[in-house]
C-alpha atoms as a PDB file:
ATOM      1  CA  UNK A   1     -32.687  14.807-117.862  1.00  0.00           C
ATOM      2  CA  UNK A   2     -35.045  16.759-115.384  1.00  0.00           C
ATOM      3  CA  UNK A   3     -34.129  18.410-112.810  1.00  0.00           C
ATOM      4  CA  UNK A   4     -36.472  15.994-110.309  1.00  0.00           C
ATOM      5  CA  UNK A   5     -38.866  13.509-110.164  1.00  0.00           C
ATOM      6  CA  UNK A   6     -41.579  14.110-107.114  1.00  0.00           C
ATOM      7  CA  UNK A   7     -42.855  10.688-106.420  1.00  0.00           C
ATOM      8  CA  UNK A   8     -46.782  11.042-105.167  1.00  0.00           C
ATOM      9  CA  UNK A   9     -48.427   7.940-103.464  1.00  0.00           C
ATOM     10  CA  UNK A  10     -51.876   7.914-104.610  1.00  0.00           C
ATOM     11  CA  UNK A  11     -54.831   8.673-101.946  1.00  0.00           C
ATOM     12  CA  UNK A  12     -56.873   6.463 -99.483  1.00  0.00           C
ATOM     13  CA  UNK A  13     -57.972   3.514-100.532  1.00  0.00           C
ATOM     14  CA  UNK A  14     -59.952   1.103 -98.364  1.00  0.00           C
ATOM     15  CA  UNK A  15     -57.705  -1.560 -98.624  1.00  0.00           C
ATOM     16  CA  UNK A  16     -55.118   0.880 -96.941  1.00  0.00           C
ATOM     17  CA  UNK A  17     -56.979   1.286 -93.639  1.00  0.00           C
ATOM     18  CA  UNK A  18     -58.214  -2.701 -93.748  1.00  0.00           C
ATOM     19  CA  UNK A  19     -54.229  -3.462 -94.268  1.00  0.00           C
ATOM     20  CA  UNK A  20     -54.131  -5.577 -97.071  1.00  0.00           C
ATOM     21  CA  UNK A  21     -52.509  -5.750-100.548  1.00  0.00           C
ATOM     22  CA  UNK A  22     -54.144  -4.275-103.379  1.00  0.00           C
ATOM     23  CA  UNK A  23     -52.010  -4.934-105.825  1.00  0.00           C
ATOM     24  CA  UNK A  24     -53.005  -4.313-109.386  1.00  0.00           C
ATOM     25  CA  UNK A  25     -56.152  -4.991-108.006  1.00  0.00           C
ATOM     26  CA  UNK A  26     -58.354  -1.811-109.279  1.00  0.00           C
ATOM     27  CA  UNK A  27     -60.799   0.364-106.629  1.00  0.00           C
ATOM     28  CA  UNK A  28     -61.658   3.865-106.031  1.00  0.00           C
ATOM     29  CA  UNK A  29     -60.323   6.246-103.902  1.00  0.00           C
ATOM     30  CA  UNK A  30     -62.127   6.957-100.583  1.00  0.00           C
ATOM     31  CA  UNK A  31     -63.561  10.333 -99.891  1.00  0.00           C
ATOM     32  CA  UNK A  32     -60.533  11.394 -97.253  1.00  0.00           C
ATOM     33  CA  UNK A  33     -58.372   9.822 -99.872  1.00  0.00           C
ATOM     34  CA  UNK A  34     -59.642  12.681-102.474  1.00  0.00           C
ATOM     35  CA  UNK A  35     -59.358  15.259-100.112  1.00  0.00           C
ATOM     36  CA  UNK A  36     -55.958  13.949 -99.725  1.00  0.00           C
ATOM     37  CA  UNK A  37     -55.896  14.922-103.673  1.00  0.00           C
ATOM     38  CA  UNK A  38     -56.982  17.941-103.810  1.00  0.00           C
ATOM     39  CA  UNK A  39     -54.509  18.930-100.487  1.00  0.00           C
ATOM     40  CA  UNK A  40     -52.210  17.757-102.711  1.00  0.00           C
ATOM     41  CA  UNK A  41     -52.485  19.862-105.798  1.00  0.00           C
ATOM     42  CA  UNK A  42     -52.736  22.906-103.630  1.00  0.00           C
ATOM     43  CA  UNK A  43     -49.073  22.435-101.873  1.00  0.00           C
ATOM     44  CA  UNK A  44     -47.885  21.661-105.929  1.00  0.00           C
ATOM     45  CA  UNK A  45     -49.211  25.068-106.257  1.00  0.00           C
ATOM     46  CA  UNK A  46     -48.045  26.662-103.113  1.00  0.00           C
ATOM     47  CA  UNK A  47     -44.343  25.057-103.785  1.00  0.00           C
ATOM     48  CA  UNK A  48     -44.309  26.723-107.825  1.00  0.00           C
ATOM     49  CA  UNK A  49     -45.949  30.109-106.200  1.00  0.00           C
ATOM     50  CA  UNK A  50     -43.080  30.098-103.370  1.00  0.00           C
ATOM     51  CA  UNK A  51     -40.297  29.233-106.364  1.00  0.00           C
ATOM     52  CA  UNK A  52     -39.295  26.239-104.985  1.00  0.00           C
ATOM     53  CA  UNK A  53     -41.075  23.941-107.912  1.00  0.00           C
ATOM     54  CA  UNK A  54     -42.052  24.710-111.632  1.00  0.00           C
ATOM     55  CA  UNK A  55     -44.058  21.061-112.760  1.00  0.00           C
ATOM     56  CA  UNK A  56     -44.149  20.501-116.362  1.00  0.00           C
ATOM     57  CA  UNK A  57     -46.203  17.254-116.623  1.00  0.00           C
ATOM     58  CA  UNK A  58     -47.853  14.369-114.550  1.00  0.00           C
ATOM     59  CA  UNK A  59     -46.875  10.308-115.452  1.00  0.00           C
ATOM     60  CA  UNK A  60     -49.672   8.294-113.603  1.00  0.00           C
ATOM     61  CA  UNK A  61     -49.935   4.684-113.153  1.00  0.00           C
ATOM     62  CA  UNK A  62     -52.982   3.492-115.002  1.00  0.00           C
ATOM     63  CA  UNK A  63     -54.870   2.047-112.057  1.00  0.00           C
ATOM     64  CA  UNK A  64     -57.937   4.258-111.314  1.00  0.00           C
ATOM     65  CA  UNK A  65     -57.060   5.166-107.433  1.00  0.00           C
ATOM     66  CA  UNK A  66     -53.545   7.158-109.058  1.00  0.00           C
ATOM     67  CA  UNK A  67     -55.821   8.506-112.309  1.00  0.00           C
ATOM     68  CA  UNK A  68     -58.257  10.399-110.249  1.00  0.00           C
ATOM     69  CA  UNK A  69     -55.315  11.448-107.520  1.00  0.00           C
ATOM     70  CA  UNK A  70     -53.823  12.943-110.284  1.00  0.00           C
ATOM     71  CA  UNK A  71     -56.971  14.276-111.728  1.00  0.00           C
ATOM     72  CA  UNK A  72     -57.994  16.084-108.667  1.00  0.00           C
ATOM     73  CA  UNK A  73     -54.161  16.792-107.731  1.00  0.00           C
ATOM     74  CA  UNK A  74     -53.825  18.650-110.901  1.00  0.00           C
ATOM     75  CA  UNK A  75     -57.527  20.932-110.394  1.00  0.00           C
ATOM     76  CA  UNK A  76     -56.244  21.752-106.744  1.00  0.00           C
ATOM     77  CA  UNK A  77     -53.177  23.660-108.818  1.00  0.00           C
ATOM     78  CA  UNK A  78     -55.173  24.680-110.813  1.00  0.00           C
ATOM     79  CA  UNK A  79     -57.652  26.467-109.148  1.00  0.00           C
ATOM     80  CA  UNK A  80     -55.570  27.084-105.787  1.00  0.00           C
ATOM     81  CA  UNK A  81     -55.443  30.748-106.863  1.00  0.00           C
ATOM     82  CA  UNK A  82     -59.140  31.275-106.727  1.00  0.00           C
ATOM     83  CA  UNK A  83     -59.441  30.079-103.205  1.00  0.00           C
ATOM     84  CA  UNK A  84     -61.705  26.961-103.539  1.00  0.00           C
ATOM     85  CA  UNK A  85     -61.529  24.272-101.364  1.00  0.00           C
ATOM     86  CA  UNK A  86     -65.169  22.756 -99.843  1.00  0.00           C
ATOM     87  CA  UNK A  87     -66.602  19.492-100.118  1.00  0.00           C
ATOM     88  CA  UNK A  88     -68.802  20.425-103.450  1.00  0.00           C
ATOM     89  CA  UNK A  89     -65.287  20.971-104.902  1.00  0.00           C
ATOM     90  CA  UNK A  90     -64.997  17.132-105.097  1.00  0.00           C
ATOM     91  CA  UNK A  91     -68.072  16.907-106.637  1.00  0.00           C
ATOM     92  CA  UNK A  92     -67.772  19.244-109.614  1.00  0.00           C
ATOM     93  CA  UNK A  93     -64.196  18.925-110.180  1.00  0.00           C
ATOM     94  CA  UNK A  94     -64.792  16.959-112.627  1.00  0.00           C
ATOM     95  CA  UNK A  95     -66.714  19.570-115.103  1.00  0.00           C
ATOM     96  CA  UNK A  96     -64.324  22.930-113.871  1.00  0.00           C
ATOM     97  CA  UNK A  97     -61.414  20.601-115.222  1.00  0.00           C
ATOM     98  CA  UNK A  98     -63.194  20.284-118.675  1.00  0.00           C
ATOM     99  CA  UNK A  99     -63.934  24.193-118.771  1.00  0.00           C
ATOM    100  CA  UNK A 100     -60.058  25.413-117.776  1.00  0.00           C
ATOM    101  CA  UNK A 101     -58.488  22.310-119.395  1.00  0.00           C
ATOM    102  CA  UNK A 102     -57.982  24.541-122.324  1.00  0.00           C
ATOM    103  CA  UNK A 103     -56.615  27.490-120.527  1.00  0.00           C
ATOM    104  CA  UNK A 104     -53.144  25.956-120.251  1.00  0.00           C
ATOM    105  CA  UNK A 105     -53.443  25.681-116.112  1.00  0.00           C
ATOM    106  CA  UNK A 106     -53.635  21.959-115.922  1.00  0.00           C
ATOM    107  CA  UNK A 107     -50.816  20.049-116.615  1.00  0.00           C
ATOM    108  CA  UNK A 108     -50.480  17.565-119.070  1.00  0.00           C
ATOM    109  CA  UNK A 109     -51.312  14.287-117.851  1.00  0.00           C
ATOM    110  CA  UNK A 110     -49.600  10.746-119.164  1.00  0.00           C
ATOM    111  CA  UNK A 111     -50.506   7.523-118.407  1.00  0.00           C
ATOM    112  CA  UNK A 112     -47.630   4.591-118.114  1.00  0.00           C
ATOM    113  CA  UNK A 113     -48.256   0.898-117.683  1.00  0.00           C
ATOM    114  CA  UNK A 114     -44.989   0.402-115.711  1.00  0.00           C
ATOM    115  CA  UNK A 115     -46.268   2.375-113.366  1.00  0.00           C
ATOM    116  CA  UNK A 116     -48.708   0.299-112.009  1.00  0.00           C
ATOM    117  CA  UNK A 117     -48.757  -1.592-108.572  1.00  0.00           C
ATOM    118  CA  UNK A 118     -46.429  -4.914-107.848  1.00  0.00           C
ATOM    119  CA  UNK A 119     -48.972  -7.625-108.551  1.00  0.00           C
ATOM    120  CA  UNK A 120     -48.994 -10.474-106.202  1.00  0.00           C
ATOM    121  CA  UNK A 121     -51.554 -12.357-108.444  1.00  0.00           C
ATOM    122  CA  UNK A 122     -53.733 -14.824-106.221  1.00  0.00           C
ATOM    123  CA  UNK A 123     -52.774 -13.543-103.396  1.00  0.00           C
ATOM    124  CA  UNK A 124     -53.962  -9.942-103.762  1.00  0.00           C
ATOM    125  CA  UNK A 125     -56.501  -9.177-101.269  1.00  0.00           C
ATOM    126  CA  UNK A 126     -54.942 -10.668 -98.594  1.00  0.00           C
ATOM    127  CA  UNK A 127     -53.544  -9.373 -95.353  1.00  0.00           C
ATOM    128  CA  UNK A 128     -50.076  -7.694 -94.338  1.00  0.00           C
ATOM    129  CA  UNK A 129     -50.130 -10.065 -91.600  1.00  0.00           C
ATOM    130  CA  UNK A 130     -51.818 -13.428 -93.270  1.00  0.00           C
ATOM    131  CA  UNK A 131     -49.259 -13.085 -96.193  1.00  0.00           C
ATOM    132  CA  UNK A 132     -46.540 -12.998 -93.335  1.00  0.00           C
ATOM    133  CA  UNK A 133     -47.685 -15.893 -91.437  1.00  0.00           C
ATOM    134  CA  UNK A 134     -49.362 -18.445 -93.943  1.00  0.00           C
ATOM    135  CA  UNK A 135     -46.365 -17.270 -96.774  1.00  0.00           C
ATOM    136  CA  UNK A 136     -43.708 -15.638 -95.684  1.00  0.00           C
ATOM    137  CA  UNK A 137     -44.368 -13.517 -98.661  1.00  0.00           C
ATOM    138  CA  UNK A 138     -41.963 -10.438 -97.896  1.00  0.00           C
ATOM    139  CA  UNK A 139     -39.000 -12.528 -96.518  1.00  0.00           C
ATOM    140  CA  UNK A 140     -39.191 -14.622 -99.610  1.00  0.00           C
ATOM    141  CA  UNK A 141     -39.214 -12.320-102.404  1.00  0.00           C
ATOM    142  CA  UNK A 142     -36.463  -9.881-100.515  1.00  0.00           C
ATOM    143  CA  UNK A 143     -34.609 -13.353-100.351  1.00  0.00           C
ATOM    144  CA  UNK A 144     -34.833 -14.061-103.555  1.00  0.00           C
ATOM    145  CA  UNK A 145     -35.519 -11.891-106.322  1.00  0.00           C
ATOM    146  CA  UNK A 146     -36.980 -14.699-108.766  1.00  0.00           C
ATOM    147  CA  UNK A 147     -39.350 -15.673-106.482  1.00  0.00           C
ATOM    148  CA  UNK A 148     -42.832 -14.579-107.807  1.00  0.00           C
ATOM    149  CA  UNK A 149     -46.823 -15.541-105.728  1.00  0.00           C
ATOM    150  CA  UNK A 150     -48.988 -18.054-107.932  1.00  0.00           C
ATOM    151  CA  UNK A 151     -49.618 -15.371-111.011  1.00  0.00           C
ATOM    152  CA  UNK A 152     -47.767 -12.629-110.035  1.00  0.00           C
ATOM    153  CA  UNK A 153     -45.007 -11.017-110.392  1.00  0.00           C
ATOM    154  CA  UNK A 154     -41.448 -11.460-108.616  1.00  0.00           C
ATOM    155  CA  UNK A 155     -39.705  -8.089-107.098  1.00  0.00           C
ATOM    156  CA  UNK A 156     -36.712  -8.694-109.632  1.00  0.00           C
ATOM    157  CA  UNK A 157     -39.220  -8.370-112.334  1.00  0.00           C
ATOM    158  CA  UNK A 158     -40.906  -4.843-110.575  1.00  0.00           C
ATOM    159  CA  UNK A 159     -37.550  -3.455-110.222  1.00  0.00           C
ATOM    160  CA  UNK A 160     -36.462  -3.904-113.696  1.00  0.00           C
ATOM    161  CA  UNK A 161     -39.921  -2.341-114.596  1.00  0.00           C
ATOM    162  CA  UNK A 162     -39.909   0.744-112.463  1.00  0.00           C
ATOM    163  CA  UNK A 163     -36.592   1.734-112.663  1.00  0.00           C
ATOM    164  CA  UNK A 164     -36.838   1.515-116.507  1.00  0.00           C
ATOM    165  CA  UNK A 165     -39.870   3.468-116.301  1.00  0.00           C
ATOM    166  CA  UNK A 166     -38.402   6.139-114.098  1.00  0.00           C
ATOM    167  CA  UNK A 167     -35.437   6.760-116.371  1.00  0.00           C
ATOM    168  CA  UNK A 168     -37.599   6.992-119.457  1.00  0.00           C
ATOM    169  CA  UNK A 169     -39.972   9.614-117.980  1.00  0.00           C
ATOM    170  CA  UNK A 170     -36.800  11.699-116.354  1.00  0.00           C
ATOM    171  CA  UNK A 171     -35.313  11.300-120.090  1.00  0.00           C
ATOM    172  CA  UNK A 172     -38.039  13.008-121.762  1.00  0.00           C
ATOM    173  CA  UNK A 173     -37.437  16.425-119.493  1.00  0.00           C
ATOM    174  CA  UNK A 174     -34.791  19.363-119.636  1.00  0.00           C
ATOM    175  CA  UNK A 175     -33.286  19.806-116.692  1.00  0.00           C
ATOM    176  CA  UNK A 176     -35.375  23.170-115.586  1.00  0.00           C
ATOM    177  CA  UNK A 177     -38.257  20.681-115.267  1.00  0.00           C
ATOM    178  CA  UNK A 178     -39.594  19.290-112.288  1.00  0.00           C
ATOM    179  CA  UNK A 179     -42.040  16.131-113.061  1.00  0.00           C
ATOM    180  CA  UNK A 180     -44.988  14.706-111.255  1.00  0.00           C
ATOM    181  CA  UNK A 181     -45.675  10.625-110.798  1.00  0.00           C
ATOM    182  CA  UNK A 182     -48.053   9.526-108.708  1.00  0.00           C
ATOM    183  CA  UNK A 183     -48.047   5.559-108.460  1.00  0.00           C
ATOM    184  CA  UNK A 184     -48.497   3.401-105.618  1.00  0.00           C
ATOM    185  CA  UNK A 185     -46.567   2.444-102.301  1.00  0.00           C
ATOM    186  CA  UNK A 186     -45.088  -0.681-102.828  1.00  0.00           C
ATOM    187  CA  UNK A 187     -43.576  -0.324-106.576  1.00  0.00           C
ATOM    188  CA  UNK A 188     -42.227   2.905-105.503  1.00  0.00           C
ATOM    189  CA  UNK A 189     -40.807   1.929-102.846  1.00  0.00           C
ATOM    190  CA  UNK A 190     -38.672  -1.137-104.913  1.00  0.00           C
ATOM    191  CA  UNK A 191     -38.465   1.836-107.411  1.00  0.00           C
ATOM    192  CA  UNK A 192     -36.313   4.063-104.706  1.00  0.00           C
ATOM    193  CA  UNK A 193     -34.117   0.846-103.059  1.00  0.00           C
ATOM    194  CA  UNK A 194     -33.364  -0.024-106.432  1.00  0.00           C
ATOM    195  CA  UNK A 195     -32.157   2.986-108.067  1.00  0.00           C
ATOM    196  CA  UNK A 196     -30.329   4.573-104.623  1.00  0.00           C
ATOM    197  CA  UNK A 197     -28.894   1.102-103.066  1.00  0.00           C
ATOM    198  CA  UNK A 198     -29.196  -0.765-106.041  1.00  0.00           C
ATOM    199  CA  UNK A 199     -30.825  -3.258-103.748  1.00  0.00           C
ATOM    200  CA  UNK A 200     -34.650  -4.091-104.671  1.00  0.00           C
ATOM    201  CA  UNK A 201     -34.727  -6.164-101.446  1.00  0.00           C
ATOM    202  CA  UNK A 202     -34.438  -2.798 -99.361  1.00  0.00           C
ATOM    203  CA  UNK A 203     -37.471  -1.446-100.315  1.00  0.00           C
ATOM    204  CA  UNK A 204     -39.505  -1.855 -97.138  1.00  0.00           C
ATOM    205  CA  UNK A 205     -36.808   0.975 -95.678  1.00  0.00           C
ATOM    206  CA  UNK A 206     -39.227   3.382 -98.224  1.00  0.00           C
ATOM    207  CA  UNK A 207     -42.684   3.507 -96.398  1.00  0.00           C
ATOM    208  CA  UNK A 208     -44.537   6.050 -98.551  1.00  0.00           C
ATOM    209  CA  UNK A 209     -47.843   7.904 -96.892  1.00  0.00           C
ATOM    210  CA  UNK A 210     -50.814   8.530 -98.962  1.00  0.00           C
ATOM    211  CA  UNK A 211     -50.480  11.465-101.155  1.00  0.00           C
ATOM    212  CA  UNK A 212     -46.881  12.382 -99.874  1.00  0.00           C
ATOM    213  CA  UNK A 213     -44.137  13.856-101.463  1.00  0.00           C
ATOM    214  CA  UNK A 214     -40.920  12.395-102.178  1.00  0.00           C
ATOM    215  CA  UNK A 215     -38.498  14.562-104.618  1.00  0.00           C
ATOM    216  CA  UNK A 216     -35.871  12.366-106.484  1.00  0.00           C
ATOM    217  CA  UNK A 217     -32.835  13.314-108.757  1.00  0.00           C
ATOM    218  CA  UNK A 218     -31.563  10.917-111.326  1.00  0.00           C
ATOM    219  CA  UNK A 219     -28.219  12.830-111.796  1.00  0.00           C
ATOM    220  CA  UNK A 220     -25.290  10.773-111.756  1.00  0.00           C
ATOM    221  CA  UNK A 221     -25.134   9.660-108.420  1.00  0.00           C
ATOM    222  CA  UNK A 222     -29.220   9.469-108.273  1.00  0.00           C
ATOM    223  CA  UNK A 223     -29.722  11.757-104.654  1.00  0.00           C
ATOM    224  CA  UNK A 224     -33.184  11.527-102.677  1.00  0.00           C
ATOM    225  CA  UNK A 225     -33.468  15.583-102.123  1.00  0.00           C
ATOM    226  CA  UNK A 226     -36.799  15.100 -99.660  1.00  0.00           C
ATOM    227  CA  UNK A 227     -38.605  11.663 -98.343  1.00  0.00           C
ATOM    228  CA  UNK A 228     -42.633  11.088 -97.352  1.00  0.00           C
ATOM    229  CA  UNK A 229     -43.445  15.052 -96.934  1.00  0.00           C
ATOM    230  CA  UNK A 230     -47.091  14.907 -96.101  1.00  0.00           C
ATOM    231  CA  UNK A 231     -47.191  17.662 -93.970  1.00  0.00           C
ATOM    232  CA  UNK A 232     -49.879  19.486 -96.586  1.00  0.00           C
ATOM    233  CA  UNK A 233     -52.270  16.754 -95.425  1.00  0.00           C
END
């Protein structure tokens, strides 16, 4: 068992500022959501530096808005010791990864399914507020945990899913290891209600921020040591 878990929502997205559900829909990050990244990775390394953290791997949702948070997450601890931080940074990541990956700076990176976003199938793309008012969408599914959108999935189902994933990744770690998994609001969120109130229907009490930091122990009881830190960004 590891020691912690720190729970990273991925960066910006455009569907974050236009307030609507993404889903497992896939998209990139913006550019203020990879300078969100890259923030990121440098408070990972300020937190190890300070001895408050010592990360031993990443476990990233496969969805292409957590893969390159995590990519850039991991070069800003990587490089935070030489200083760099600029807009060409973003640019070139990218090929200083591929020069130091074989230095042993980055961490290890691992990519798991489970990890991915609660799917609300045809309804993905919609509005906070349309899904609200045309479906009820929230009030359902927190209602009943069966209930599931035309081809998606219901919040029973992403509960089972997360929390199984959660356990398996914590299972895999001693506990003088701190672990990294950057995922997505939503899932997270069902992820926390379920495994601290064993209530997936509480999740909406678990508002994540973009690229914050939320530490969680899975000792026996489970214990939320620090919720939405994003004061790095």
């Amino acid at each position: 068992m590891a020691h912690s878990l720190t729970l990273v929502r991925h960066g910006l997205i455009q569907a974050n500022r236009d307030r609507v559900w993404h889903g497992s829909t896939d998209s990139a990050l913006l550019p203020r959501g990879e300078s969100q990244a890259l923030r990121t990775g440098l408070e990972w390394a300020r937190l190890e530096q300070a001895g408050e953290f010592q990360f031993s791997a990443v476990y990233v949702s496969p969805l292409q808005r957590c893969q390159r948070t995590a990519e850039l997450a991991n070069a800003g601890r990587a490089l935070a010791p030489l200083g760099i931080f600029s807009r060409a940074w973003v640019r070139y990541a990218p090929q200083r990864l591929a020069r130091r990956a074989s230095t042993g700076e980055l961490l290890p990176i691992h990519t798991v399914s489970e990890l991915t976003e609660w799917s609300i199938g045809d309804w993905e793309g919609m509005s906070f507020a349309d899904l609200s008012s045309e479906h009820r969408f929230i009030d359902r599914s927190r209602h009943d945990l069966a209930y599931a959108p035309p081809q998606g999935e219901a919040l029973g189902a992403v509960a089972e899913r997360i929390s199984r994933a959660l356990h398996t990744i914590d299972s895999q770690h001693g506990p003088a290891e701190r672990v990294l998994v950057v995922s997505h609001g939503a899932v997270m969120a069902v992820g926390l209600a379920s495994i601290l109130n064993d209530d997936p229907s509480l999740w909406i009490d678990y508002a994540l921020a973009n690229c914050s930091l939320t530490e969680l122990s899975l000792s026996a009881p489970p214990e939320l040591l620090s919720m939405n830190r994003s004061g790095h960004l």
